[in-house]
C-alpha atoms as a PDB file:
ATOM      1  CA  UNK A   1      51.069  94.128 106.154  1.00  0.00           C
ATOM      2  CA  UNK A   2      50.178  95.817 102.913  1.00  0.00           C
ATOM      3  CA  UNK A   3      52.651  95.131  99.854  1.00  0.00           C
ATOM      4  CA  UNK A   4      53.950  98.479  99.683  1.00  0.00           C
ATOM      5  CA  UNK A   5      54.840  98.291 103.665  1.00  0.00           C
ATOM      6  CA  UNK A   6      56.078  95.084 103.129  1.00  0.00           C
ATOM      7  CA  UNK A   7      58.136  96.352 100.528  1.00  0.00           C
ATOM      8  CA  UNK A   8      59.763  99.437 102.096  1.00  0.00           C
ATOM      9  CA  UNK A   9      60.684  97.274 105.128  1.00  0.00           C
ATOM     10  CA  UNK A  10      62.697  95.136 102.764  1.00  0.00           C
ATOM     11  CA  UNK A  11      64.430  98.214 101.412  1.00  0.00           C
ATOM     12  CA  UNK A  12      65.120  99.681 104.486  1.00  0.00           C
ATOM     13  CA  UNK A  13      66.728  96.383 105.925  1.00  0.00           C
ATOM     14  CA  UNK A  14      69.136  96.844 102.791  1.00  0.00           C
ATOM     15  CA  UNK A  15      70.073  99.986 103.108  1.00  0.00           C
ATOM     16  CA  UNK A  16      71.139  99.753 106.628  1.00  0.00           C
ATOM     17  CA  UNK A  17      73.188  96.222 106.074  1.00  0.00           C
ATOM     18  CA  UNK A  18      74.876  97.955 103.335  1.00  0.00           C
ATOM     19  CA  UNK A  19      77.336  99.492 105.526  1.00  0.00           C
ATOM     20  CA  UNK A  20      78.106  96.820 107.344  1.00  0.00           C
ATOM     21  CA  UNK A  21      78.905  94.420 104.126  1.00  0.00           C
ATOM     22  CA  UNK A  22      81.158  97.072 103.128  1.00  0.00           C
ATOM     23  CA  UNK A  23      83.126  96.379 106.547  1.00  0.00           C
ATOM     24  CA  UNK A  24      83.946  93.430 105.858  1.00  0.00           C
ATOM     25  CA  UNK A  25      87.421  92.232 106.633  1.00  0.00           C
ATOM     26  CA  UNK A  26      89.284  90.990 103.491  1.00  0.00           C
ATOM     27  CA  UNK A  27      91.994  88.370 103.396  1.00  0.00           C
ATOM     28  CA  UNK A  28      95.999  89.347 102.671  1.00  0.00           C
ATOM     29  CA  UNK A  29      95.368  88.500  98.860  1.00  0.00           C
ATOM     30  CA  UNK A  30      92.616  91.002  98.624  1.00  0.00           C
ATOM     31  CA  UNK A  31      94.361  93.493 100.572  1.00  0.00           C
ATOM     32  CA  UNK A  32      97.739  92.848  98.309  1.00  0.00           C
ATOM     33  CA  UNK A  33      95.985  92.806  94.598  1.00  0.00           C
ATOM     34  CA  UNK A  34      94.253  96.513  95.784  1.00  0.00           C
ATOM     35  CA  UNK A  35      97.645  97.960  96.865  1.00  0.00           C
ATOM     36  CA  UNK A  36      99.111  96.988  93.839  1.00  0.00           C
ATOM     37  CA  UNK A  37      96.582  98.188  91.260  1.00  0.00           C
ATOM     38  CA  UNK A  38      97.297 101.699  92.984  1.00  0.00           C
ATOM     39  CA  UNK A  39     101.300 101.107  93.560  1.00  0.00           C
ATOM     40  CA  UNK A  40     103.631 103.078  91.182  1.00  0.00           C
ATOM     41  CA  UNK A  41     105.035 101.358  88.444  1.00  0.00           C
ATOM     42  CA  UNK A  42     109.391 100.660  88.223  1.00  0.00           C
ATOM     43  CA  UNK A  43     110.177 103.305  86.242  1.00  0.00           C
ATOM     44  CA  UNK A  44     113.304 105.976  86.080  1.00  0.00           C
ATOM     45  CA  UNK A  45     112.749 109.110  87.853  1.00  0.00           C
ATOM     46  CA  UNK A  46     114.198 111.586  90.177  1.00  0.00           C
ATOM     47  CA  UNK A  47     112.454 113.256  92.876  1.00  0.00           C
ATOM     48  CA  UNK A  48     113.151 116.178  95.158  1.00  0.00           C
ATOM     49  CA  UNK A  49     111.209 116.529  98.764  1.00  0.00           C
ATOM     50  CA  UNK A  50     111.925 119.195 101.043  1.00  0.00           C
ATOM     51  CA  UNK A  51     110.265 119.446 104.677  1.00  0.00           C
ATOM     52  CA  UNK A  52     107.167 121.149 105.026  1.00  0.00           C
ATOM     53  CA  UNK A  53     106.994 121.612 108.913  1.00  0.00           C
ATOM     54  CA  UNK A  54     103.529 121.639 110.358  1.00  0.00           C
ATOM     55  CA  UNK A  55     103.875 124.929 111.791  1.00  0.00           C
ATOM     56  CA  UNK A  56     105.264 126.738 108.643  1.00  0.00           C
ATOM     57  CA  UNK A  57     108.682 126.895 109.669  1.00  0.00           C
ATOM     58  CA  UNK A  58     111.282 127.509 107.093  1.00  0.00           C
ATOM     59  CA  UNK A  59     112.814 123.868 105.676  1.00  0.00           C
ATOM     60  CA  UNK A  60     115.678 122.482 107.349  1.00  0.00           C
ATOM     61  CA  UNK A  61     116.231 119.409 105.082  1.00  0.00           C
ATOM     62  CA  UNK A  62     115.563 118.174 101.509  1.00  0.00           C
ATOM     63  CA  UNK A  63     115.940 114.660 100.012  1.00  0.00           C
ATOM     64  CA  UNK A  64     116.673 113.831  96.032  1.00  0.00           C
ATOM     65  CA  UNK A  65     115.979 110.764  94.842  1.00  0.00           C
ATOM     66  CA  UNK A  66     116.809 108.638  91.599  1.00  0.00           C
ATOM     67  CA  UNK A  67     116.058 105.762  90.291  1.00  0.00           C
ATOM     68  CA  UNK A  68     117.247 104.012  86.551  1.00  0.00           C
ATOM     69  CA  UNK A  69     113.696 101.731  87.327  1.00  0.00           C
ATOM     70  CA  UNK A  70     115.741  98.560  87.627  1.00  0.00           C
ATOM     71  CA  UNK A  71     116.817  98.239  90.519  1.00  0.00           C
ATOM     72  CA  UNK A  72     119.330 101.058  91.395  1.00  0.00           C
ATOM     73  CA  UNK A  73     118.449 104.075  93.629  1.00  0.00           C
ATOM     74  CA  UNK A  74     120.565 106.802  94.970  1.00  0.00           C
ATOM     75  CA  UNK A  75     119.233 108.616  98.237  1.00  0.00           C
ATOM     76  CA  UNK A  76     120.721 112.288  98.936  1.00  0.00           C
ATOM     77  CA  UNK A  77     119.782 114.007 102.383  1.00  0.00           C
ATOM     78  CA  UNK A  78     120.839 117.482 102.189  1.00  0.00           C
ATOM     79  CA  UNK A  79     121.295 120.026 105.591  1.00  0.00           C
ATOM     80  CA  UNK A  80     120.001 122.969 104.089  1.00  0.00           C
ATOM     81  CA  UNK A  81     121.742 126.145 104.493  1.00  0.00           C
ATOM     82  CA  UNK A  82     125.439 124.142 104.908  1.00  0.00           C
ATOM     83  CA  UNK A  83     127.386 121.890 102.343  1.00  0.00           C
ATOM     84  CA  UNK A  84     126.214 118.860 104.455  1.00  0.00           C
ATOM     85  CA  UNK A  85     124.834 116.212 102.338  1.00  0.00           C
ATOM     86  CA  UNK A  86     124.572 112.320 102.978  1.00  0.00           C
ATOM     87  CA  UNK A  87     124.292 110.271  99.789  1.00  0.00           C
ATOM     88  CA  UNK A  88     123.274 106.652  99.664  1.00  0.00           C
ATOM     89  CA  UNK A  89     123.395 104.158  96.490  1.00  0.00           C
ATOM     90  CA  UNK A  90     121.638 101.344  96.846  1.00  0.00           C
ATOM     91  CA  UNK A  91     121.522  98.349  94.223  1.00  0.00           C
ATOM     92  CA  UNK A  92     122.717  94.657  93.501  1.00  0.00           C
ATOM     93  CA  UNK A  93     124.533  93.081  96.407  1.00  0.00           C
ATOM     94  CA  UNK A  94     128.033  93.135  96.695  1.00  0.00           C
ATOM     95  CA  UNK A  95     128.450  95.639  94.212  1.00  0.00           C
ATOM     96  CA  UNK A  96     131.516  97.970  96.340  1.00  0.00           C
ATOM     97  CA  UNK A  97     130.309 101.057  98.525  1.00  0.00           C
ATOM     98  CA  UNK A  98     126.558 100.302  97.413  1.00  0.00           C
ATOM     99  CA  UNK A  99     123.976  99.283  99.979  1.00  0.00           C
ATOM    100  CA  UNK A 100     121.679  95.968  99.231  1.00  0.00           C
ATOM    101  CA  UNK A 101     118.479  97.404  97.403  1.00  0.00           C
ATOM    102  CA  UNK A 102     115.797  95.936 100.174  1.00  0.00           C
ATOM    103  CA  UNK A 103     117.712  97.684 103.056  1.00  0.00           C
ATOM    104  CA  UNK A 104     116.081 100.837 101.650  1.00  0.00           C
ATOM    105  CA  UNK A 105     113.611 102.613 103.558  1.00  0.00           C
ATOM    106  CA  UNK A 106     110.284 100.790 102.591  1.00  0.00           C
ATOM    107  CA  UNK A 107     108.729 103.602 101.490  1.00  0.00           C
ATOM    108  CA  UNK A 108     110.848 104.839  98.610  1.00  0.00           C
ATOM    109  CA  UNK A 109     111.225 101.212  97.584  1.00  0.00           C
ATOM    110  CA  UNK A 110     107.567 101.128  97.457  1.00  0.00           C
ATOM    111  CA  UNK A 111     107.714 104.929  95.439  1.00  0.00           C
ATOM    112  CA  UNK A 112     110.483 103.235  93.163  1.00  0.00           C
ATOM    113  CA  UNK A 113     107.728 100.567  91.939  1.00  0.00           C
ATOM    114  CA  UNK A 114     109.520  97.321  93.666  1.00  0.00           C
ATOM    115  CA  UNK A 115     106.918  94.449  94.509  1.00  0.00           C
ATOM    116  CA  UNK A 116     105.496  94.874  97.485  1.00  0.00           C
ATOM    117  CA  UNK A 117     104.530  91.350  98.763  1.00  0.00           C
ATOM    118  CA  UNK A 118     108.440  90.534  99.117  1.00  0.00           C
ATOM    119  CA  UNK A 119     109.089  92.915 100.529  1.00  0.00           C
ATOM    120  CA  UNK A 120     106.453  92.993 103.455  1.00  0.00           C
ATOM    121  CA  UNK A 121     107.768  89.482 103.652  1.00  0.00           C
ATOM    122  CA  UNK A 122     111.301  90.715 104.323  1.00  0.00           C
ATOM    123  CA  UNK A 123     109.599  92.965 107.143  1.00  0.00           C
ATOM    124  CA  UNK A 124     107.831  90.079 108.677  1.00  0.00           C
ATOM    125  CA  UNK A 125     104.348  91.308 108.064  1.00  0.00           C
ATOM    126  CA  UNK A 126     102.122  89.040 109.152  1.00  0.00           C
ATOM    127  CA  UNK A 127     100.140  87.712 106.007  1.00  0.00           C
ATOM    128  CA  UNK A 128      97.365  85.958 108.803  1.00  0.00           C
ATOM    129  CA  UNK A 129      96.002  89.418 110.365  1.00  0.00           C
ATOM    130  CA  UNK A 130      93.793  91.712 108.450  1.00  0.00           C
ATOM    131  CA  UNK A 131      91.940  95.107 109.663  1.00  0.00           C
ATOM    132  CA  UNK A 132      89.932  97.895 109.239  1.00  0.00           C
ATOM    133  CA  UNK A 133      91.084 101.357 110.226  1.00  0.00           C
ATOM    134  CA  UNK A 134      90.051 105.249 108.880  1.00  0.00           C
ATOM    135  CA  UNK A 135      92.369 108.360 108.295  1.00  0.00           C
ATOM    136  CA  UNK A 136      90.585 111.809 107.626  1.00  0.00           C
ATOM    137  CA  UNK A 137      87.175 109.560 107.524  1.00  0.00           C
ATOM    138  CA  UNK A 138      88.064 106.845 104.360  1.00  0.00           C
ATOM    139  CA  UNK A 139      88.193 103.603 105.192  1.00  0.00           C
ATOM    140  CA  UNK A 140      91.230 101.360 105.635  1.00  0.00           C
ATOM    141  CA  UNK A 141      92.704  98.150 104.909  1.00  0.00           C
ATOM    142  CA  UNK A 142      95.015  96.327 107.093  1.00  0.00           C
ATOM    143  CA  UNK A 143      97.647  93.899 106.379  1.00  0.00           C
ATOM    144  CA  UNK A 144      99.663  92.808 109.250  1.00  0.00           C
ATOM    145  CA  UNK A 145      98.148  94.185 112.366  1.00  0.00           C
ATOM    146  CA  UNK A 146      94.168  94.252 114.377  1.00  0.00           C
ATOM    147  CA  UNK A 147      93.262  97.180 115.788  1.00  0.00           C
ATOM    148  CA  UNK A 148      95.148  99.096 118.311  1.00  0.00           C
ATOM    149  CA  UNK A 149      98.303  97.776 117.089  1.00  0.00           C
ATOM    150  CA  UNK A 150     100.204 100.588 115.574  1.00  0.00           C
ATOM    151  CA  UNK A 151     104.089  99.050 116.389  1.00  0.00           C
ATOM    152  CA  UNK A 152     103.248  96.056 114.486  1.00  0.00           C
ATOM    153  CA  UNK A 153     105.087  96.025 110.673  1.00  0.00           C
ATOM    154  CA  UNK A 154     101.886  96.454 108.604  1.00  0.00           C
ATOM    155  CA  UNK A 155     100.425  98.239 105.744  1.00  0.00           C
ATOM    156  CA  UNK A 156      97.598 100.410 105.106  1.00  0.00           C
ATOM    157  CA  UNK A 157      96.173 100.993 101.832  1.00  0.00           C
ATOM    158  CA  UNK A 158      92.419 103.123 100.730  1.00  0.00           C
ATOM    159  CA  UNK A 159      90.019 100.660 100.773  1.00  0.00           C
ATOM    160  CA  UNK A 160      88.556 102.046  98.214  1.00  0.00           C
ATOM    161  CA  UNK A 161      91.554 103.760  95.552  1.00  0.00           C
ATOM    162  CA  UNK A 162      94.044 101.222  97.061  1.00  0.00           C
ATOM    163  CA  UNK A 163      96.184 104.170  97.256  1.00  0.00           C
ATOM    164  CA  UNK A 164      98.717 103.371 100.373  1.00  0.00           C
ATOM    165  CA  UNK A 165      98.330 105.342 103.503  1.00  0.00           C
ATOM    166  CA  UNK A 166     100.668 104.447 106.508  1.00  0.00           C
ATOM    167  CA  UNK A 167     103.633 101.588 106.522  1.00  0.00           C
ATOM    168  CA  UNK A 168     105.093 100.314 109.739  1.00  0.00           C
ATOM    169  CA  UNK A 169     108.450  98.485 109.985  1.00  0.00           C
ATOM    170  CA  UNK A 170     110.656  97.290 112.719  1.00  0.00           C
ATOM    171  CA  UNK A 171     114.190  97.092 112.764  1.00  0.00           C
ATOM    172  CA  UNK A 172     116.664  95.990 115.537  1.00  0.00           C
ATOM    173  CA  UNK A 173     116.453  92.695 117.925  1.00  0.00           C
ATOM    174  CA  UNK A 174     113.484  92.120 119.205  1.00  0.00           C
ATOM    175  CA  UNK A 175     113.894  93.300 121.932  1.00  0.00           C
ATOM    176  CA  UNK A 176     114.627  96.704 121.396  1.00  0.00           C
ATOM    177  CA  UNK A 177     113.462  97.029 117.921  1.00  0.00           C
ATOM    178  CA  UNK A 178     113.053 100.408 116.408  1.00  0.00           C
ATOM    179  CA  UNK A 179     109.537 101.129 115.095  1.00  0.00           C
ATOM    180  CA  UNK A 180     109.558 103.659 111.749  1.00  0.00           C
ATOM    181  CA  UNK A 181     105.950 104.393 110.753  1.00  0.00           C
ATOM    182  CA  UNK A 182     105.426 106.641 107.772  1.00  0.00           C
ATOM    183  CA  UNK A 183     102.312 107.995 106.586  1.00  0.00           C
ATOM    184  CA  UNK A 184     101.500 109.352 102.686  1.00  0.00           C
ATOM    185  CA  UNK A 185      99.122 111.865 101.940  1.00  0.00           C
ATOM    186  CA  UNK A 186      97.360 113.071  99.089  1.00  0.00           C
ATOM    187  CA  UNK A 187      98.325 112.675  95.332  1.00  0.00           C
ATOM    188  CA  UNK A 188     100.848 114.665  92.955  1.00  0.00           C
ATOM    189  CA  UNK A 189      98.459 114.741  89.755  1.00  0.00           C
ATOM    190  CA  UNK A 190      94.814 113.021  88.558  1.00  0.00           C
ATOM    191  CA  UNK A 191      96.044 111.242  86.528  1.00  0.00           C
ATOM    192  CA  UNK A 192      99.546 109.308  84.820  1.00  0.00           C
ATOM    193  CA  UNK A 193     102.390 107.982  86.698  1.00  0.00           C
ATOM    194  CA  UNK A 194     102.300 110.934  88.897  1.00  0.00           C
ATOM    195  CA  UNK A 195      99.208 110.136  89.952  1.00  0.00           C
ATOM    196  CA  UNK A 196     100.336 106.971  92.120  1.00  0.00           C
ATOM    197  CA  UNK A 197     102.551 109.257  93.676  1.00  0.00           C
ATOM    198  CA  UNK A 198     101.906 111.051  97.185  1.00  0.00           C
ATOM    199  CA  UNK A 199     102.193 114.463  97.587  1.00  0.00           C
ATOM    200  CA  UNK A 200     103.227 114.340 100.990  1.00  0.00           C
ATOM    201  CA  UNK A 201     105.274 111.985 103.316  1.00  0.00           C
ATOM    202  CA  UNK A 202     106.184 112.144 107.145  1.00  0.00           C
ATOM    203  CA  UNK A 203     108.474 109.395 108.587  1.00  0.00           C
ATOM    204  CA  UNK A 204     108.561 108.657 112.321  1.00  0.00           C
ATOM    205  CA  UNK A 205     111.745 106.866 113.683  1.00  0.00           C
ATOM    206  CA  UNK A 206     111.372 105.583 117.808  1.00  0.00           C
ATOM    207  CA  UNK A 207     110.214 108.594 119.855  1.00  0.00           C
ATOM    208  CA  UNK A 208     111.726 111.296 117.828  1.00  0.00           C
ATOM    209  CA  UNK A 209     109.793 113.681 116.414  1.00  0.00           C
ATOM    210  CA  UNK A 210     108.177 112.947 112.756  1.00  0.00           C
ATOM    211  CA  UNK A 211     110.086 114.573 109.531  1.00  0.00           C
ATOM    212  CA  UNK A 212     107.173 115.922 107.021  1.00  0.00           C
ATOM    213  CA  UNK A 213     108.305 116.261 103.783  1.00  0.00           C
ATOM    214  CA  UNK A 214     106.492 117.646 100.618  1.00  0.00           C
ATOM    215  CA  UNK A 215     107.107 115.964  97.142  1.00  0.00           C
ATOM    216  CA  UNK A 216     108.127 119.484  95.595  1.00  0.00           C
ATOM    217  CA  UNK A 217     109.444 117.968  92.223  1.00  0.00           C
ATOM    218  CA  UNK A 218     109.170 114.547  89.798  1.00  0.00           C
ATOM    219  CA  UNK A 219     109.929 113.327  86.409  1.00  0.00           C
ATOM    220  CA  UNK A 220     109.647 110.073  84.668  1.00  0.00           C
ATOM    221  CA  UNK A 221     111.020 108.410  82.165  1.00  0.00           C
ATOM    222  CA  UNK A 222     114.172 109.323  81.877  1.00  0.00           C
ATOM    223  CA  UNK A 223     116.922 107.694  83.754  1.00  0.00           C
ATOM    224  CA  UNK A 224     119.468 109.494  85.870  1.00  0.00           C
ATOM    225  CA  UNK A 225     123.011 109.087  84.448  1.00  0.00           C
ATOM    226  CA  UNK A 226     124.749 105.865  85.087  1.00  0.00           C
ATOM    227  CA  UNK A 227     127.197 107.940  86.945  1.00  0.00           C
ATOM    228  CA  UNK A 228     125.087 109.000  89.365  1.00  0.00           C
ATOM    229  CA  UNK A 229     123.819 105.468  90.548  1.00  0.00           C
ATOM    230  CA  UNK A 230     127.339 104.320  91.630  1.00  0.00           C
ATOM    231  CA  UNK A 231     129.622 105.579  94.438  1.00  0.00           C
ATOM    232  CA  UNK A 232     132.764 107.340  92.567  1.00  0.00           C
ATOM    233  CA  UNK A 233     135.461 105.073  92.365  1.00  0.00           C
ATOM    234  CA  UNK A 234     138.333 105.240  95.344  1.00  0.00           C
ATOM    235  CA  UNK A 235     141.202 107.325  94.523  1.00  0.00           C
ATOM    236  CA  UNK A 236     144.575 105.031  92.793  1.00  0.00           C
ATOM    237  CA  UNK A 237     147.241 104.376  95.503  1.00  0.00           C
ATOM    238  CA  UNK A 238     150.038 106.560  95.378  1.00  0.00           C
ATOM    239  CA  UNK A 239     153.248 104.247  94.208  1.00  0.00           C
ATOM    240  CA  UNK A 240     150.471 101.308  93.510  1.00  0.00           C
ATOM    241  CA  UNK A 241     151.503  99.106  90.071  1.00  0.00           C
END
């Protein structure tokens, strides 16, 4: 075969294993170091999302969320259109009418900069089984699950950016454990902490039917009031010393 055959053969053998080194499965450390590279940092901020139905309805619910970047988060779910609003503190454990930080939904944990490989831990995602998947044609990473396995607690993070994609977590016996899968789309800004931020999340609980929320606001830096990261303090006693 003449040198220049020879030599496009080569070339061609390449091109087309390429691909297919690019597929390759990586390990949980590999998988962890590129989520984190792309994870937001702990930081203050406070975030409003409101719902962004597919079909264009108007909103029916919006979420605020603070942080101080240390460890203490307040959740608000609002009913819009009534006075109905849930709030949630979460923080050190024990502290009265606060819940423990890590019982937080994974995902704003995850948005509020805590380190993820405890807390996949916590959710008993399985450090032994890697994957590949795709969403909107970009490859996938895998931690916790193989293919065809969407109940399984896992992550999903852009091969590629690292940015994360889906979460799953189970909660309950095991029996009748409640699957929550949550998928994040797109990105706030190009560049600065907003950056590492989604600009969309939806949230699956069981069989209901997914919540989509938009990221409508977000700013850094500086830290919610103190007063707003603890519950208000119960009313004195009436004819208590």
């Amino acid at each position: 075969m003449p040198r220049a055959l020879t030599v496009l053969a080569c070339l061609t053998v390449l091109a087309a294993a390429a691909p297919a080194a690019r597929a390759v499965v990586p390990g949980a450390a590999r998988v962890l170091e590129t989520a984190a590279e792309a994870a937001p940092h702990a930081e203050p901020f406070v975030a409003n999302l409101v719902e962004a139905p597919p079909d264009r309805a108007a909103p029916r619910l919006a979420m605020r969320i603070a942080s101080d970047g240390a460890g203490r988060l307040r959740v608000d779910r609002q009913l819009l259109g009534t006075a109905e609003t849930t709030t949630t503190w979460y923080g050190p454990v024990g502290a009265p009418g606060v819940q423990p930080l890590d019982t937080a939904p994974l995902w704003i944990l995850y948005l509020a900069g805590r380190p993820l490989e405890p807390l996949l831990a916590a959710r008993q995602v399985d450090r032994d089984r890697t994957s590949l998947d795709h969403a909107d044609e970009i490859v996938l990473w895998v931690l916790g699950a193989g293919p065809r396995e969407p109940d399984r607690p896992q992550l999903a993070v852009e091969r590629d950016s690292g940015r994360l994609r889906r979460l799953v977590e189970r909660t309950g016996p095991p029996e009748s454990a409640i699957v929550t899968t949550t998928t994040l789309s797109g990105s706030q800004a190009a560049e600065g902490p907003a950056s590492r931020w989604p600009e969309r999340v939806t949230t699956r609980t069981g069989e209901a039917e997914p919540t989509h929320w938009r990221v409508a606001w977000l700013r850094f830096g500086e830290a919610p009031d103190a007063s707003e990261l603890s519950p208000p303090a119960p009313p004195p006693v009436p004819g208590a010393p």
